[in-house]
N, C-alpha and C. Protein backbone atom coordinates (compact mmCIF):
# COMPACT_ATOMS: atom_id res chain seq x y z
N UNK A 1 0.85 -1.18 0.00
CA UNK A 1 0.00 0.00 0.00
C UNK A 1 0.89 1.24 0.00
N UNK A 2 0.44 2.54 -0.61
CA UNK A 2 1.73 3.01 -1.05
C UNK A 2 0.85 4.42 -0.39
N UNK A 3 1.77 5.15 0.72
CA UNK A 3 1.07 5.88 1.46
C UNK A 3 1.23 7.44 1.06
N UNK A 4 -0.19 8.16 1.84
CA UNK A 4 0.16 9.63 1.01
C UNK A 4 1.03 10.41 1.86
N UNK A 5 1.43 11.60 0.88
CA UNK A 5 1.92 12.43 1.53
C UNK A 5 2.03 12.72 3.11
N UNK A 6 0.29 12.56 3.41
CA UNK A 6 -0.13 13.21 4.72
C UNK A 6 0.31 11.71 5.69
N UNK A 7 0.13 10.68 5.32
CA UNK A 7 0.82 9.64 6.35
C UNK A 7 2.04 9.19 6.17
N UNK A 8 3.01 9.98 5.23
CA UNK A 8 4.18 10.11 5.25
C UNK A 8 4.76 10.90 6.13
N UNK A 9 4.22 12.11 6.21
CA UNK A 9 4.54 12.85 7.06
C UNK A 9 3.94 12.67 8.47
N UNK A 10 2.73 12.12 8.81
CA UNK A 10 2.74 11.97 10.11
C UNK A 10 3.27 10.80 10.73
N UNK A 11 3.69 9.85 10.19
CA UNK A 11 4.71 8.71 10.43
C UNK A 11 5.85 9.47 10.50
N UNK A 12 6.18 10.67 9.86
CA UNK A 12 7.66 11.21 9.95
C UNK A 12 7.64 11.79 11.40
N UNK A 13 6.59 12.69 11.82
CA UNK A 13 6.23 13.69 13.18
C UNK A 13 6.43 12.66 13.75
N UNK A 14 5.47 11.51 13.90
CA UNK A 14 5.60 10.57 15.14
C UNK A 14 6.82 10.19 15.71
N UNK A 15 8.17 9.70 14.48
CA UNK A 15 9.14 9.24 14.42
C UNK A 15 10.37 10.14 15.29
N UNK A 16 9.80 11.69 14.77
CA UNK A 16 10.33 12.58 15.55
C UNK A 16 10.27 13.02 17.00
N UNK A 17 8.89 12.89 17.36
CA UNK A 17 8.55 13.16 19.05
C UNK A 17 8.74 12.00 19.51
N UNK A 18 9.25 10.99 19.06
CA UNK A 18 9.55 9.27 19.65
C UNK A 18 11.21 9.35 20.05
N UNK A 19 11.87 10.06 18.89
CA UNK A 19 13.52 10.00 19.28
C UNK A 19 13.60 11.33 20.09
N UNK A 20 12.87 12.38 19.75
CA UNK A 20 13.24 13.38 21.21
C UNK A 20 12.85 13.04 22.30
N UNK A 21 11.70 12.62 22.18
CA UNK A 21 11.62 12.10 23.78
C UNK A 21 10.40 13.52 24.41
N UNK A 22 10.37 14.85 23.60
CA UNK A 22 9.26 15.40 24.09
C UNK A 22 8.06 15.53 24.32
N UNK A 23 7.30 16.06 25.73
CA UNK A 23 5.91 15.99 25.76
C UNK A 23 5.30 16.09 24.58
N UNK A 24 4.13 15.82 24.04
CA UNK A 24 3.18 15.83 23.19
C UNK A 24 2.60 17.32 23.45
N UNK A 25 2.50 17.49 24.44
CA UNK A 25 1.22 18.64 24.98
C UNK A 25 2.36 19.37 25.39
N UNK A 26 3.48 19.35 25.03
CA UNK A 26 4.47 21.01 25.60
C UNK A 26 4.35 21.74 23.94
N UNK A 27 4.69 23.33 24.67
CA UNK A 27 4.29 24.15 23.67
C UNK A 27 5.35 24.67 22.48
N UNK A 28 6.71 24.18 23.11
CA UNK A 28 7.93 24.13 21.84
C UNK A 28 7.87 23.02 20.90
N UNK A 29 7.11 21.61 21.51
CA UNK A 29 6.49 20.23 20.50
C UNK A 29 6.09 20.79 19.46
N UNK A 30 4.68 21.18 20.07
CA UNK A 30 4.14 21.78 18.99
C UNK A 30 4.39 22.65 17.81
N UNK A 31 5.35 23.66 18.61
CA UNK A 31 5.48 25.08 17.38
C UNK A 31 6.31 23.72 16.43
N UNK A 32 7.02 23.09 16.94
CA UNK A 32 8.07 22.49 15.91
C UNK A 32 7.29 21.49 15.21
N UNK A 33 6.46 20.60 15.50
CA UNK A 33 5.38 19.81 14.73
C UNK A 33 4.48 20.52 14.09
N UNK A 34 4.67 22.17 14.04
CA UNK A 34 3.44 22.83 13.21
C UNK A 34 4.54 23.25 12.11
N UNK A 35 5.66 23.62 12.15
CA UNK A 35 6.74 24.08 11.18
C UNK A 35 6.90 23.45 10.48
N UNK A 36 7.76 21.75 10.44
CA UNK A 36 7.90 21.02 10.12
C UNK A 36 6.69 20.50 9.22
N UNK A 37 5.46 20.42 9.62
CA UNK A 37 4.18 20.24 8.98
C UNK A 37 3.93 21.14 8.06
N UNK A 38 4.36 22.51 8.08
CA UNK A 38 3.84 23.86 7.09
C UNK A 38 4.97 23.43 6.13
N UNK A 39 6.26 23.26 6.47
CA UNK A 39 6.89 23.28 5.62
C UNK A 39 6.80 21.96 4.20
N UNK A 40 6.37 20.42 4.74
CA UNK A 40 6.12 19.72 4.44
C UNK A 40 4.39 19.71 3.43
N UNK A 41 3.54 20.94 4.03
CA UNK A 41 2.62 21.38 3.17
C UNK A 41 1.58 20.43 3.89
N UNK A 42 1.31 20.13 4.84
CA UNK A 42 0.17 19.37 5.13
C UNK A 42 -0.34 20.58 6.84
N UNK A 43 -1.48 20.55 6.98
CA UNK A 43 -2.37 20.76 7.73
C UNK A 43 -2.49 20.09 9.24
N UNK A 44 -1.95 20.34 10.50
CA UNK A 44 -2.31 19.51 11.42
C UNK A 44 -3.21 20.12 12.17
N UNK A 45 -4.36 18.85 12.54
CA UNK A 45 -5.76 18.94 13.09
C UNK A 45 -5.12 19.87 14.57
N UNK A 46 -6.14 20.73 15.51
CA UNK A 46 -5.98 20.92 16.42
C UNK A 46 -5.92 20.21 17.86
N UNK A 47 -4.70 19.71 18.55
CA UNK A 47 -4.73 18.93 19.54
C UNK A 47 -4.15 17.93 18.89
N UNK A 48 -3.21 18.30 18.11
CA UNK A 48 -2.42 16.61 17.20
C UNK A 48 -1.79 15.73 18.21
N UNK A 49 -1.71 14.89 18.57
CA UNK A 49 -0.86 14.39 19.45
C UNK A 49 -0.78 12.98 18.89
N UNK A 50 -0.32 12.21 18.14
CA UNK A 50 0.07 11.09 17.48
C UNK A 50 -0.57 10.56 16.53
N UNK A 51 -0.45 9.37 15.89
CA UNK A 51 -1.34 8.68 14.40
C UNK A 51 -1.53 8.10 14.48
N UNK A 52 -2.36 6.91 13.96
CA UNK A 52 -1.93 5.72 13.81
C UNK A 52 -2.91 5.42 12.13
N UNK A 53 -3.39 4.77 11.29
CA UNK A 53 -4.09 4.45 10.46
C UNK A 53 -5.21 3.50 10.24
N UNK A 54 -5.82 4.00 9.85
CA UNK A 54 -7.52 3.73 9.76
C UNK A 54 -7.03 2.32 9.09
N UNK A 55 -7.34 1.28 9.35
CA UNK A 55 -7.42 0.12 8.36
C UNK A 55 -8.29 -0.15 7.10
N UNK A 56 -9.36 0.82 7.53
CA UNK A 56 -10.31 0.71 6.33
C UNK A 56 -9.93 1.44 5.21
N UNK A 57 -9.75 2.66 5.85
CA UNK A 57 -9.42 3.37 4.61
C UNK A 57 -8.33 4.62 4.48
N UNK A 58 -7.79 3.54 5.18
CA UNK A 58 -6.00 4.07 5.44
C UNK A 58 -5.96 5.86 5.98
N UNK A 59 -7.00 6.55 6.24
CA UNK A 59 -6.77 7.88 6.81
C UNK A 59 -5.75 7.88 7.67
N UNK A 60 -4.97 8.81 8.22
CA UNK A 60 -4.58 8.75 9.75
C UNK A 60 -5.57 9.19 10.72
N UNK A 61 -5.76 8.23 11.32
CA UNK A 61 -6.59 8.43 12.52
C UNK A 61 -5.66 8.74 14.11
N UNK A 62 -5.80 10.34 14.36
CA UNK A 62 -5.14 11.10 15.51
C UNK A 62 -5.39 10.66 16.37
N UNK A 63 -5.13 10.53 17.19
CA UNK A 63 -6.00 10.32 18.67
C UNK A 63 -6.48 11.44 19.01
N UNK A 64 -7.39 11.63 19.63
CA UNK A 64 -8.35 12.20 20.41
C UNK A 64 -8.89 13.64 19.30
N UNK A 65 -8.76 13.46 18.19
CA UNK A 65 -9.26 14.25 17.30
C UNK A 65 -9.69 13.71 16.40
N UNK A 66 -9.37 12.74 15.16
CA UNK A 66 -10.12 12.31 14.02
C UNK A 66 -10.49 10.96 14.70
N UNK A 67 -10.58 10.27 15.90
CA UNK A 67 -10.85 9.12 16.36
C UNK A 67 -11.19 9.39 17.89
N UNK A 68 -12.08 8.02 18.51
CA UNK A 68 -12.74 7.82 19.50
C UNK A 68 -12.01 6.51 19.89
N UNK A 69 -11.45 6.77 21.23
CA UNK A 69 -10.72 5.55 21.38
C UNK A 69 -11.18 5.30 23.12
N UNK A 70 -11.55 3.98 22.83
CA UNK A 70 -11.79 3.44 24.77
C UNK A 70 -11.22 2.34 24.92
N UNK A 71 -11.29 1.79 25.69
CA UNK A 71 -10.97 0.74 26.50
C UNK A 71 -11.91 -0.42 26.54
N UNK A 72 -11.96 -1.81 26.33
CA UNK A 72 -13.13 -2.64 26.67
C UNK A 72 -12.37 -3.58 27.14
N UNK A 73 -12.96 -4.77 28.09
CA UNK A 73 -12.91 -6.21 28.62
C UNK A 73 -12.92 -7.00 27.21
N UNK A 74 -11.60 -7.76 27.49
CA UNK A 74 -10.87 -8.77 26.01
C UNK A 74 -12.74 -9.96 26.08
N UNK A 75 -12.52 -10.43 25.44
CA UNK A 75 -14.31 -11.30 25.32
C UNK A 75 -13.86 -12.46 25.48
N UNK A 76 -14.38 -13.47 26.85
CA UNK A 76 -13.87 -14.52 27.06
C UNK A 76 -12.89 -14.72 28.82
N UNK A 77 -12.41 -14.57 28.04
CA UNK A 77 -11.14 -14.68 29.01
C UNK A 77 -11.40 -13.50 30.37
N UNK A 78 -11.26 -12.12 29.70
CA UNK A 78 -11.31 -11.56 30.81
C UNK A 78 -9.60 -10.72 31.83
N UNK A 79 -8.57 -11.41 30.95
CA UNK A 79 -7.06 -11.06 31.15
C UNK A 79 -6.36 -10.04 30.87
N UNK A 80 -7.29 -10.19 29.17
CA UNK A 80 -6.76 -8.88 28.66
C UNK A 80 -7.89 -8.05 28.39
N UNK A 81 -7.16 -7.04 27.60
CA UNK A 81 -8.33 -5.62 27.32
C UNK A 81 -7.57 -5.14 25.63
N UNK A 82 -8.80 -4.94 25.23
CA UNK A 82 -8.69 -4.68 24.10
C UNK A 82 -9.25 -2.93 24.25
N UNK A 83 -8.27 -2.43 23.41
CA UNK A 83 -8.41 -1.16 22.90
C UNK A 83 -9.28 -0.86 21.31
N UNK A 84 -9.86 -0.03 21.77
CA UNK A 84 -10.94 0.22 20.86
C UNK A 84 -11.04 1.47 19.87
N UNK A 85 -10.86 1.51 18.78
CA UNK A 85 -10.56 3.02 17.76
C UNK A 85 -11.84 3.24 16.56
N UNK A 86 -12.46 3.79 16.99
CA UNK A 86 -13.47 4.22 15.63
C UNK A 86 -12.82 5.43 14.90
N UNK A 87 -12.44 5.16 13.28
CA UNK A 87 -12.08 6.15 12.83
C UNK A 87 -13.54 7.34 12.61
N UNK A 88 -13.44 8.20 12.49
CA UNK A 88 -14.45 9.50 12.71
C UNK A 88 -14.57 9.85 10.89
N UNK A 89 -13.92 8.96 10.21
CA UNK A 89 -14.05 9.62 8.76
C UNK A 89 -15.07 8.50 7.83
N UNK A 90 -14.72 6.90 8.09
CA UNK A 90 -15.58 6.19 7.89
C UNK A 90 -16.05 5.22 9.32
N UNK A 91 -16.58 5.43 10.29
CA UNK A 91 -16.50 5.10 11.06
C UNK A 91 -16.82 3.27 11.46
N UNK A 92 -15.58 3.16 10.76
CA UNK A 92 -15.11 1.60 11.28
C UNK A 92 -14.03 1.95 12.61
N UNK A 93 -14.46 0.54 13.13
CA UNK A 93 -13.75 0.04 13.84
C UNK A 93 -12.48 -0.44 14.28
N UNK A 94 -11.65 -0.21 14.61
CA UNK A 94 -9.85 -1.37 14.85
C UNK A 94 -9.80 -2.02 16.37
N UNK A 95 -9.57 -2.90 15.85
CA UNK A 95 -9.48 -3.56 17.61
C UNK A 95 -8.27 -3.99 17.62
N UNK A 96 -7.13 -3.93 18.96
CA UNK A 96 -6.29 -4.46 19.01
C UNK A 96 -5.92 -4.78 20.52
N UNK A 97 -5.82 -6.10 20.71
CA UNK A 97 -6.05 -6.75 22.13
C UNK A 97 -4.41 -6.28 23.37
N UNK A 98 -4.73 -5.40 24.02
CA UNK A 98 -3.48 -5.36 25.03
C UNK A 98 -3.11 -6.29 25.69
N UNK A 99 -2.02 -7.23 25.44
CA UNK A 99 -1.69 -8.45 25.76
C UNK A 99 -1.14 -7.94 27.96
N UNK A 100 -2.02 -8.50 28.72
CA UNK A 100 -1.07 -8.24 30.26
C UNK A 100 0.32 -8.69 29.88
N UNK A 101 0.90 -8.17 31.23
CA UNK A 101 2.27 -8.74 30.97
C UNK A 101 2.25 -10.04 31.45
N UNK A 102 1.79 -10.34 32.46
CA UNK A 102 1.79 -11.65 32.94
C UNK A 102 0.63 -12.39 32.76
N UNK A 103 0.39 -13.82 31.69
CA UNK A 103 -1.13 -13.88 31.70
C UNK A 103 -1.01 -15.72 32.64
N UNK A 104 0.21 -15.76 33.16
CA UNK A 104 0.49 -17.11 33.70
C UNK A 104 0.41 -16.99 34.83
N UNK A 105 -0.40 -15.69 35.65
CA UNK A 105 -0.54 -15.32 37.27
C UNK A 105 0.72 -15.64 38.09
N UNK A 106 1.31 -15.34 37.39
CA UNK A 106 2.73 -15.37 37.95
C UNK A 106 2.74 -13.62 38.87
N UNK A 107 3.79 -13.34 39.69
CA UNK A 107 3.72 -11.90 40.30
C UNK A 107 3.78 -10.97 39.03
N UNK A 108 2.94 -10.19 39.17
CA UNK A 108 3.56 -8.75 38.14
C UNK A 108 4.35 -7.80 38.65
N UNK A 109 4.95 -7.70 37.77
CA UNK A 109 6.16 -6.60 37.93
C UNK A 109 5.64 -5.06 38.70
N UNK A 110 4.56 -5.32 38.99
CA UNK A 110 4.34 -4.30 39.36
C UNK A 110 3.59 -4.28 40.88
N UNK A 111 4.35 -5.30 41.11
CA UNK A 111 3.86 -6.13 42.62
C UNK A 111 4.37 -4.68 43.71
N UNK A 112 5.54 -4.93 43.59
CA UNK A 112 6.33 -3.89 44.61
C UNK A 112 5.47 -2.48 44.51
N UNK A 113 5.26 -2.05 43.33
CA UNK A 113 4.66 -0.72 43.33
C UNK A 113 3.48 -0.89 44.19
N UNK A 114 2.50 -1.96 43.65
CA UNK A 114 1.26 -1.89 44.60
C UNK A 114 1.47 -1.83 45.94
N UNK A 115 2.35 -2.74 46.59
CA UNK A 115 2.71 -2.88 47.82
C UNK A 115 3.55 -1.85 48.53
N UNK A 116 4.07 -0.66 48.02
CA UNK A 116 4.61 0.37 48.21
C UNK A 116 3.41 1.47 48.63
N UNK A 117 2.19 1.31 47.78
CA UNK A 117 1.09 2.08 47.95
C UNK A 117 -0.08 2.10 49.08
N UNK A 118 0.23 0.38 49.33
CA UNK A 118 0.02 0.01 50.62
C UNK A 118 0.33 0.44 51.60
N UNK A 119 2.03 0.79 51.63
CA UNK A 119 2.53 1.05 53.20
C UNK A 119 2.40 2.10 53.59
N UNK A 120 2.68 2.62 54.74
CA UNK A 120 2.67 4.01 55.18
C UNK A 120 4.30 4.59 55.36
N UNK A 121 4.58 5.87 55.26
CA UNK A 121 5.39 6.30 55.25
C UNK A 121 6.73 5.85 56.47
N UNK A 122 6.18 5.67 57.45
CA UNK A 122 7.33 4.95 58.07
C UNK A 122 8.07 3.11 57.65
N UNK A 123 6.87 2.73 57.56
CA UNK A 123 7.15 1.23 56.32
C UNK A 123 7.98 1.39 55.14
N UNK A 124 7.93 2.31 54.83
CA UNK A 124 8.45 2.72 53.43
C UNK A 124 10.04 3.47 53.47
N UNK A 125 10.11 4.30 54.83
CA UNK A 125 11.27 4.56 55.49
C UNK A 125 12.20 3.67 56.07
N UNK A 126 11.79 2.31 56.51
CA UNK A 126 12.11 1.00 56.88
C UNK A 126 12.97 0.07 56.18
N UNK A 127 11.87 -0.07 54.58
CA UNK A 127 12.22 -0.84 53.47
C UNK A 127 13.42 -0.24 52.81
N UNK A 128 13.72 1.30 53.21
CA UNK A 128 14.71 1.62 52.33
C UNK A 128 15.98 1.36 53.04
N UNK A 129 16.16 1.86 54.18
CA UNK A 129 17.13 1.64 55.22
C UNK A 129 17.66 0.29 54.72
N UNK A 130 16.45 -1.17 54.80
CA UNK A 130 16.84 -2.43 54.87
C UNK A 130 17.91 -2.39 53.70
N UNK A 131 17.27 -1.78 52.11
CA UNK A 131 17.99 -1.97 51.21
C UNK A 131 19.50 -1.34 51.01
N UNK A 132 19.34 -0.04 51.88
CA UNK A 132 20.71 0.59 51.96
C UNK A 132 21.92 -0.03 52.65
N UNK A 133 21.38 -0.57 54.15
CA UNK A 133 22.25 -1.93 54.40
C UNK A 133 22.75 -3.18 54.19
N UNK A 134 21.78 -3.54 53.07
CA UNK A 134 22.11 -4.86 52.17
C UNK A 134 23.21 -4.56 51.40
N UNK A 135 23.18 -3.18 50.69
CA UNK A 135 23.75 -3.04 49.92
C UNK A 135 25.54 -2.53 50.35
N UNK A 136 25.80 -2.29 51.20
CA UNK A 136 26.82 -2.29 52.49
C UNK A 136 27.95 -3.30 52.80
N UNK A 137 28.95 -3.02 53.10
CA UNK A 137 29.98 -4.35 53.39
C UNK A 137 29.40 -4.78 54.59
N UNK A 138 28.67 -3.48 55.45
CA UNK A 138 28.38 -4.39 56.99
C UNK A 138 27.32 -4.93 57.24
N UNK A 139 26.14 -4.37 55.63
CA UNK A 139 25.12 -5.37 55.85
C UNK A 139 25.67 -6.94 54.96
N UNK A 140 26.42 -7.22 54.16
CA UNK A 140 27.39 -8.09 53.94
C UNK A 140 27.87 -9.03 54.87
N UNK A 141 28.50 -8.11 55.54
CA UNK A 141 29.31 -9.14 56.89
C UNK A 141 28.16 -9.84 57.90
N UNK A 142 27.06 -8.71 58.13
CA UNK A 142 25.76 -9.59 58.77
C UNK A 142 25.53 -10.55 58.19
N UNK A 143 25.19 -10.76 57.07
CA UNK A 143 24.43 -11.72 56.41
C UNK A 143 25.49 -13.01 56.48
N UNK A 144 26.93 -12.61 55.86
CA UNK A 144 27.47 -14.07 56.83
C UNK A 144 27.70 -14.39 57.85
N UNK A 145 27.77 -13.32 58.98
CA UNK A 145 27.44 -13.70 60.44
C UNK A 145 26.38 -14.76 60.46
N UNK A 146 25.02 -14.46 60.31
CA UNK A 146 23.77 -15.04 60.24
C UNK A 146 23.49 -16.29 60.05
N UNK A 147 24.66 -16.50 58.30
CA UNK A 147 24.44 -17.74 58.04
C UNK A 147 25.25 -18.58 58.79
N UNK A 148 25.99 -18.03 59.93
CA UNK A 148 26.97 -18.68 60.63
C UNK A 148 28.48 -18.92 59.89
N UNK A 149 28.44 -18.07 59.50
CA UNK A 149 30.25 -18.10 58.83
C UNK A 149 30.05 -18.79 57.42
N UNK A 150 29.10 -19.66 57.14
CA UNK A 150 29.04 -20.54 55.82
C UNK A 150 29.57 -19.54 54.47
N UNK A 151 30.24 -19.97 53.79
CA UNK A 151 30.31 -19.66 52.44
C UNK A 151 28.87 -19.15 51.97
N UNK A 152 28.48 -17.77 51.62
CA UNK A 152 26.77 -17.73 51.69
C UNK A 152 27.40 -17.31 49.76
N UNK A 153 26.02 -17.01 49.29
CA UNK A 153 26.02 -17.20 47.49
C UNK A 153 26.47 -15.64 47.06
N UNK A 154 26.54 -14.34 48.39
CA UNK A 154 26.80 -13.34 48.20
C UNK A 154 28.29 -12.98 48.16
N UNK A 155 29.15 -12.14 47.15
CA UNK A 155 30.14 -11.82 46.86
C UNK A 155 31.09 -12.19 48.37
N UNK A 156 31.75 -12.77 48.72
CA UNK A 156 32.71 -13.19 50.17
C UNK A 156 33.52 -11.71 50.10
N UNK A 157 33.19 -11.16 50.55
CA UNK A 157 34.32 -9.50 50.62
C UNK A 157 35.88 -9.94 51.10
N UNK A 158 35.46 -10.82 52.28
CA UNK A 158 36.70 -10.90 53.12
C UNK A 158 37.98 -11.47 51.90
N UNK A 159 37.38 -12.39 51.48
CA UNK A 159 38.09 -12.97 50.53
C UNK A 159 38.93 -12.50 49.92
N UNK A 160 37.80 -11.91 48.95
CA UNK A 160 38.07 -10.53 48.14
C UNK A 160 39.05 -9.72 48.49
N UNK A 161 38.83 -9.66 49.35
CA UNK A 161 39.99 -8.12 49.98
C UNK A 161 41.51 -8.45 50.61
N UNK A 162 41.47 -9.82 50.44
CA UNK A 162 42.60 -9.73 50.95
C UNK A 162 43.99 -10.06 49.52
């Protein structure tokens, strides 16, 4: 499929606010995604903030301007969630299923965060301490104290150092 101008260039914008790394919604983004666009001769909708393409009929469909995009429960299962895009020009549909990261109920990576949100500020003052001393020759030397002198699986300093 051999694309136009206008999704040449907004595949180019995208490509660009992806390697800078800038907000979408800051106001130097913009002036420079409106320049770059004037100069290139195409028109950007108000509130541009990324692309992606209509499958039906290849428009670029913006987010939150030439498209309606939500969220729904994946059908079935219940694990995942599928994201939902009506293009606003022929208004079809795109579905594309957000895979979880973990669908084997294994911990998610995002265990600690939850459990961080849980604690209260002195818990949280606690957990860090613990980690700052782990990370320590003398929380080191505890830990083979502990195990009773054994060879433990953590770096042997003493060893080391001599």
């Amino acid at each position: 499929m051999e694309l136009t101008a206008n999704q040449r260039t907004a595949l180019h914008l995208d490509s660009i606010s992806r390697s800078v790394g800038l907000n979408p919604f800051c106001s130097v983004y913009r002036e420079a995604l409106e320049k770059h666009a004037e100069h290139k001769g195409v028109v950007l909708p108000d509130g541009y903030v990324g692309s992606t393409f209509c499958p039906q009929c290849g428009w670029v469909v913006v987010g939150g301007v030439t498209s309606r995009t939500r969220l729904v429960a994946a059908p079935g299962s219940g694990a995942g969630r599928v994201l939902e895009r009506r293009c606003l020009r022929c208004s079809s549909v795109s579905k594309s299923e957000l895979a979880d990261a973990h669908r084997n109920d294994e911990p998610s990576a995002d265990a600690g965060q939850q459990r961080a949100a849980t604690m209260s500020e002195g818990q949280r003052a606690k957990e860090r301490a613990k980690k700052r001393k782990r990370n320590t020759l003398a929380g080191l030397l505890d830990k083979k104290e502990r195990d009773g002198g054994k060879k433990s699986k953590t770096l042997d300093l003493m060893d080391f150092m001599k």
